[in-house]
Protein backbone atom coordinates (compact mmCIF):
# COMPACT_ATOMS: atom_id res chain seq x y z
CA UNK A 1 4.50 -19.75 46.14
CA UNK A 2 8.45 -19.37 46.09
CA UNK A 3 9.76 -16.07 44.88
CA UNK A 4 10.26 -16.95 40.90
CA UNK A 5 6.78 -18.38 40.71
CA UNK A 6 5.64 -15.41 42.18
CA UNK A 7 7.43 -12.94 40.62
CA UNK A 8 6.23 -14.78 36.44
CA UNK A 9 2.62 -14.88 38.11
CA UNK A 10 2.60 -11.11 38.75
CA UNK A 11 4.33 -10.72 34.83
CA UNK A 12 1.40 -12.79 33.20
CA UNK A 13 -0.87 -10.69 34.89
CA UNK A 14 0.51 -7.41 34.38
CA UNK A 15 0.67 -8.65 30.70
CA UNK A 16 -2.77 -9.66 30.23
CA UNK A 17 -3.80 -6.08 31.78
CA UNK A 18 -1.99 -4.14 29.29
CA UNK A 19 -2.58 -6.11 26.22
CA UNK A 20 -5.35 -4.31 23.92
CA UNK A 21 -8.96 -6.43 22.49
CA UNK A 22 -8.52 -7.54 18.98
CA UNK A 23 -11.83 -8.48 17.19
CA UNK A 24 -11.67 -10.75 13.97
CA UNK A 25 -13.43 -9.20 10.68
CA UNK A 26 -15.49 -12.03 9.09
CA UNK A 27 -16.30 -15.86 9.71
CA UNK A 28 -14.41 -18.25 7.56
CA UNK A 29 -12.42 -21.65 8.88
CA UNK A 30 -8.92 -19.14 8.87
CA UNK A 31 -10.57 -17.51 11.24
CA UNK A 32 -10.05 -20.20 13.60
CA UNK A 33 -6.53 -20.64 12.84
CA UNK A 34 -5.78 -17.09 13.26
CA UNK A 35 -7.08 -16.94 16.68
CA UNK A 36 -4.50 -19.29 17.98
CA UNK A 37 -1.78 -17.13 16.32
CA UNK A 38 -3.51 -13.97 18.12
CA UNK A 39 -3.58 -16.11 21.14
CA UNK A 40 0.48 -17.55 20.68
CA UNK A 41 1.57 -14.09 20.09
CA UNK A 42 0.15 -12.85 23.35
CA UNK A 43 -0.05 -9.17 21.90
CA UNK A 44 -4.10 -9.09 21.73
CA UNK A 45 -6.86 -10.22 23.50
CA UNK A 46 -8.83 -12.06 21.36
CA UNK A 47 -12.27 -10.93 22.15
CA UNK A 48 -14.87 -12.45 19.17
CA UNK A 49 -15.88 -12.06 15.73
CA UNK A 50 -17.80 -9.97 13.20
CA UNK A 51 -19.80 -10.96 11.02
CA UNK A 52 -20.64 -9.46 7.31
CA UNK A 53 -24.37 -9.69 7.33
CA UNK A 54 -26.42 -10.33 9.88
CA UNK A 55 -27.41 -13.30 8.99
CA UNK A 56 -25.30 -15.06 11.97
CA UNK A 57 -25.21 -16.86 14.84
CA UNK A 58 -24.51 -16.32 18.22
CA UNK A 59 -21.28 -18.57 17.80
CA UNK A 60 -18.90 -19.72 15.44
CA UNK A 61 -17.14 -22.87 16.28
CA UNK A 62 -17.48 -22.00 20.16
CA UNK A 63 -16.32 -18.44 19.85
CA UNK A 64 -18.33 -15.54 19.93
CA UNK A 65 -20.09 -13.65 17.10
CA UNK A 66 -20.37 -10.04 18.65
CA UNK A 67 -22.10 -8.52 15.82
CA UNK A 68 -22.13 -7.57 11.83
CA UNK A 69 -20.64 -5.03 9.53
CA UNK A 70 -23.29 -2.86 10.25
CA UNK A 71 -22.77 -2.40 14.03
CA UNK A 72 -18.84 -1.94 13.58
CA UNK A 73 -19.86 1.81 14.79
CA UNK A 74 -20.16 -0.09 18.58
CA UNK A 75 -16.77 -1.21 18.21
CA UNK A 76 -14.97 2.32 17.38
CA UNK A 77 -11.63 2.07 18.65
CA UNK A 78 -11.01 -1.53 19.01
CA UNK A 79 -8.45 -3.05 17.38
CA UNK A 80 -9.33 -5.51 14.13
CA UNK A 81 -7.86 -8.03 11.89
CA UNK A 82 -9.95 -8.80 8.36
CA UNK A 83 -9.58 -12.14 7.20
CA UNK A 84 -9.36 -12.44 3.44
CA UNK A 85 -13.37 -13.13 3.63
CA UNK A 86 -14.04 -9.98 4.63
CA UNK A 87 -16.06 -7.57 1.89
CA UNK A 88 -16.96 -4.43 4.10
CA UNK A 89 -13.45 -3.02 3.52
CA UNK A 90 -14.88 -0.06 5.85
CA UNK A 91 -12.60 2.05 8.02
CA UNK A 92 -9.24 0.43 8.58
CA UNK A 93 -7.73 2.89 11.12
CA UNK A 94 -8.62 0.52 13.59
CA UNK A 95 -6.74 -2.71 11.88
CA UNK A 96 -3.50 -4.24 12.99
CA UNK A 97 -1.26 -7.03 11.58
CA UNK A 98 -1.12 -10.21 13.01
CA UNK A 99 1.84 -11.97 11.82
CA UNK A 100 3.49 -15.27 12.71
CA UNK A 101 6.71 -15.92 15.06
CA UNK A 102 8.16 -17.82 12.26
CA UNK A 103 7.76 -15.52 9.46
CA UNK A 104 10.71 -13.44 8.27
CA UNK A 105 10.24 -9.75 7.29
CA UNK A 106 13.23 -7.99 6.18
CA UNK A 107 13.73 -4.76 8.03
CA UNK A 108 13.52 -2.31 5.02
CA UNK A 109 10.14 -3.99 3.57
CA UNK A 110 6.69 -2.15 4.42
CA UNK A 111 3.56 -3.39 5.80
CA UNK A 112 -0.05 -1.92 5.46
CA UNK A 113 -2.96 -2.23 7.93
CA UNK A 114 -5.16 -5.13 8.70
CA UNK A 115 -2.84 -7.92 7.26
CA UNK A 116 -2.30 -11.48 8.41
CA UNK A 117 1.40 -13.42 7.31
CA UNK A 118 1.30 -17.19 8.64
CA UNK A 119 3.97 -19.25 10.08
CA UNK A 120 7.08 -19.65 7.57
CA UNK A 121 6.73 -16.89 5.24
CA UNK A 122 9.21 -14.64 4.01
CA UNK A 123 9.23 -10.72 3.14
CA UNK A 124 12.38 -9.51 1.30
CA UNK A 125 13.95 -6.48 1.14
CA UNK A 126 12.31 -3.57 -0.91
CA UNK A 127 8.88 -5.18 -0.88
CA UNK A 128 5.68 -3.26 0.18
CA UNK A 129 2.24 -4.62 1.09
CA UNK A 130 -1.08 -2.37 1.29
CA UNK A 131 -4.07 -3.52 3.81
CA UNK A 132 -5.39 -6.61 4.19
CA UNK A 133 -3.00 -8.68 2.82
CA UNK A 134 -3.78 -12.23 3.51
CA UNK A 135 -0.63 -14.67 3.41
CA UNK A 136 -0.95 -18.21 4.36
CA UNK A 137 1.95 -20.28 5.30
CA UNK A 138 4.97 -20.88 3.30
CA UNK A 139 4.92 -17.76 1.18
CA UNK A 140 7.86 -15.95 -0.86
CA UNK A 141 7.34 -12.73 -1.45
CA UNK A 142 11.36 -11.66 -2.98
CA UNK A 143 12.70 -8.22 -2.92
CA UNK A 144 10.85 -4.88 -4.48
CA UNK A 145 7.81 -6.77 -4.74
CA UNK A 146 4.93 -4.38 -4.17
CA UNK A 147 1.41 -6.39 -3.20
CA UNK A 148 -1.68 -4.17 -3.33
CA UNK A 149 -4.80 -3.93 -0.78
CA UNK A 150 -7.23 -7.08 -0.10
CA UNK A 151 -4.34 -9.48 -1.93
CA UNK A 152 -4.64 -13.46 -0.60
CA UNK A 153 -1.94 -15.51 -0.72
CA UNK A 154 -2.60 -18.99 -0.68
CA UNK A 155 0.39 -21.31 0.73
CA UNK A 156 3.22 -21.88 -1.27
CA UNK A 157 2.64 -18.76 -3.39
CA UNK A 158 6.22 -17.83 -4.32
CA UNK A 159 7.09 -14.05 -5.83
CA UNK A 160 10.10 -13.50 -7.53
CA UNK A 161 11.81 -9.59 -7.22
CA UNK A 162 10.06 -7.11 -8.70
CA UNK A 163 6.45 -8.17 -9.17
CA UNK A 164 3.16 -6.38 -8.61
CA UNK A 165 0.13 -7.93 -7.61
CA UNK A 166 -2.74 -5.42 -7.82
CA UNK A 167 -5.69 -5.25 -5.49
CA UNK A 168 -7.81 -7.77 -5.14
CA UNK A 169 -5.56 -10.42 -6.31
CA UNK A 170 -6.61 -14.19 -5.14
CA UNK A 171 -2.81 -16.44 -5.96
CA UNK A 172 -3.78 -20.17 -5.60
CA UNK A 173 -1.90 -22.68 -3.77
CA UNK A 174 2.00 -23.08 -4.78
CA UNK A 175 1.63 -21.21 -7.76
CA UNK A 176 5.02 -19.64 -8.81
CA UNK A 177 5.70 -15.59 -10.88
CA UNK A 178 8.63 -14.12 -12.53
CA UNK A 179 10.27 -11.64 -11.92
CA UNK A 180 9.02 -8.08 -12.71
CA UNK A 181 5.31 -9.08 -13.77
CA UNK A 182 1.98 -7.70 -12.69
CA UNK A 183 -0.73 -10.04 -11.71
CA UNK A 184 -3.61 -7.91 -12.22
CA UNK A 185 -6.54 -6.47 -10.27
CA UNK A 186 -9.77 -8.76 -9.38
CA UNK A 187 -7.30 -11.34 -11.22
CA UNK A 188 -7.23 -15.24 -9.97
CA UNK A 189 -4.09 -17.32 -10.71
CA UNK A 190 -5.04 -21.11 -10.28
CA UNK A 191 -3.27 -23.65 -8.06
CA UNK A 192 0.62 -24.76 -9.19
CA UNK A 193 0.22 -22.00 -12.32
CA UNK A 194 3.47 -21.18 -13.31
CA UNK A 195 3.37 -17.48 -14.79
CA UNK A 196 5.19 -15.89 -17.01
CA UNK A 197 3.85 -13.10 -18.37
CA UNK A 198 1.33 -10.25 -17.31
CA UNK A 199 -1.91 -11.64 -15.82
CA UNK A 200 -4.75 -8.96 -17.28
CA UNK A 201 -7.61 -7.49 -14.65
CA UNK A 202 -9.70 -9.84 -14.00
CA UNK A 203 -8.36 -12.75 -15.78
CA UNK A 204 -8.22 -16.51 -14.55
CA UNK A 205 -5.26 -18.01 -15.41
CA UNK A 206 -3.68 -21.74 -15.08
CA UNK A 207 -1.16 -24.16 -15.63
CA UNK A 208 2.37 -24.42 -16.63
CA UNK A 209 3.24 -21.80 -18.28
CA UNK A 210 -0.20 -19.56 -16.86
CA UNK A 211 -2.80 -19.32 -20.00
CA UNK A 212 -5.76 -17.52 -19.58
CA UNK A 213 -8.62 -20.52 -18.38
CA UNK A 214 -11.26 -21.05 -20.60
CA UNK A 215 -14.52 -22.72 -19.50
CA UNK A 216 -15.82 -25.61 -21.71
């Protein structure tokens, strides 16, 4: 082995020693897609998954399901990332962000615990997210925006400056909210809505402009 093979050989190992075990909160098909980004960004080890009941298996899609929300006590002090799944909210000092090479977070925006930003979004300047944020790829969230805890962002969501989304928010594929508007809590805004006014707690809302949805 000549001396630069050697020498990124000894890095990559030195690497994997310090790098910390990162355990995935809940089993859904993101899952799977975030453990490549865990594994691309080569700051965890990804190490398995936890369940929410214990009605599991031993494996989910050929990676290992280490236990259930009610056994997170064996786990104290490794490191965890909730997908948007993931009801037992539970202690969060142990979550960490994993967030995309290819997403763009303005320096003087604010992230929370336990959130996960895909490939291609962008953060503006201002804006501040709570824990577990979940933001798929492609998402706009503009300046001052302030997203609370447990929001998912579905792909294409775009945010203009100044909105709030409160906890518990679900935003559905490319939908699109002016500026200064809150999306309320426990609220669902369908896919492509356009919004334009304040979305109530709790309220399902759709198409272009958003109107609250009414089943017939």
């Amino acid at each position: 082995m000549n001396d630069e093979r050697s020498e990124s050989f000894i890095e990559t190992l030195f690497m994997e020693a310090i790098m910390e075990d990162l355990l995935i909160l809940g089993l859904d098909v993101h899952a799977l897609e975030v453990i490549d980004m865990i594994n691309a960004a080569g700051v965890y080890r990804f190490t398995g998954l936890i369940a929410d009941s214990p009605e599991h298996t031993d494996d989910f899609h050929g990676h290992p399901v280490l236990g259930c929300a009610a056994e997170l006590g064996t786990f104290r002090g490794v490191k965890k990332v909730p997908m948007h799944s993931w009801k037992e909210r539970g202690d969060r000092k142990d979550w960490v962000n994993v967030v995309a090479a290819t997403a763009f977070i303005v320096s003087s925006a604010a992230i929370g615990r336990g959130c996960v930003i895909y490939p291609n979004c962008f953060i503006g300047a201002g804006a501040r997210l709570g824990d577990g944020v979940f933001m798929l790829s492609g998402g706009i969230i503009n300046h001052d925006c302030v997203i609370e805890d447990g929001v998912t962002m579905t792909s294409g969501v775009s945010l203009a400056g100044g909105v709030t989304v409160k906890s518990g928010a679900y935003l559905g594929q490319t939908c699109s909210v002016k500026q200064n508007l809150t999306i309320g809590k426990n609220s669902l805004v369908g896919i492509g809505a356009v919004v334009t006014r304040d979305v109530a707690d709790g309220a399902v809302v759709a198409g272009c402009p958003a109107r609250p949805f009414i089943k017939r």
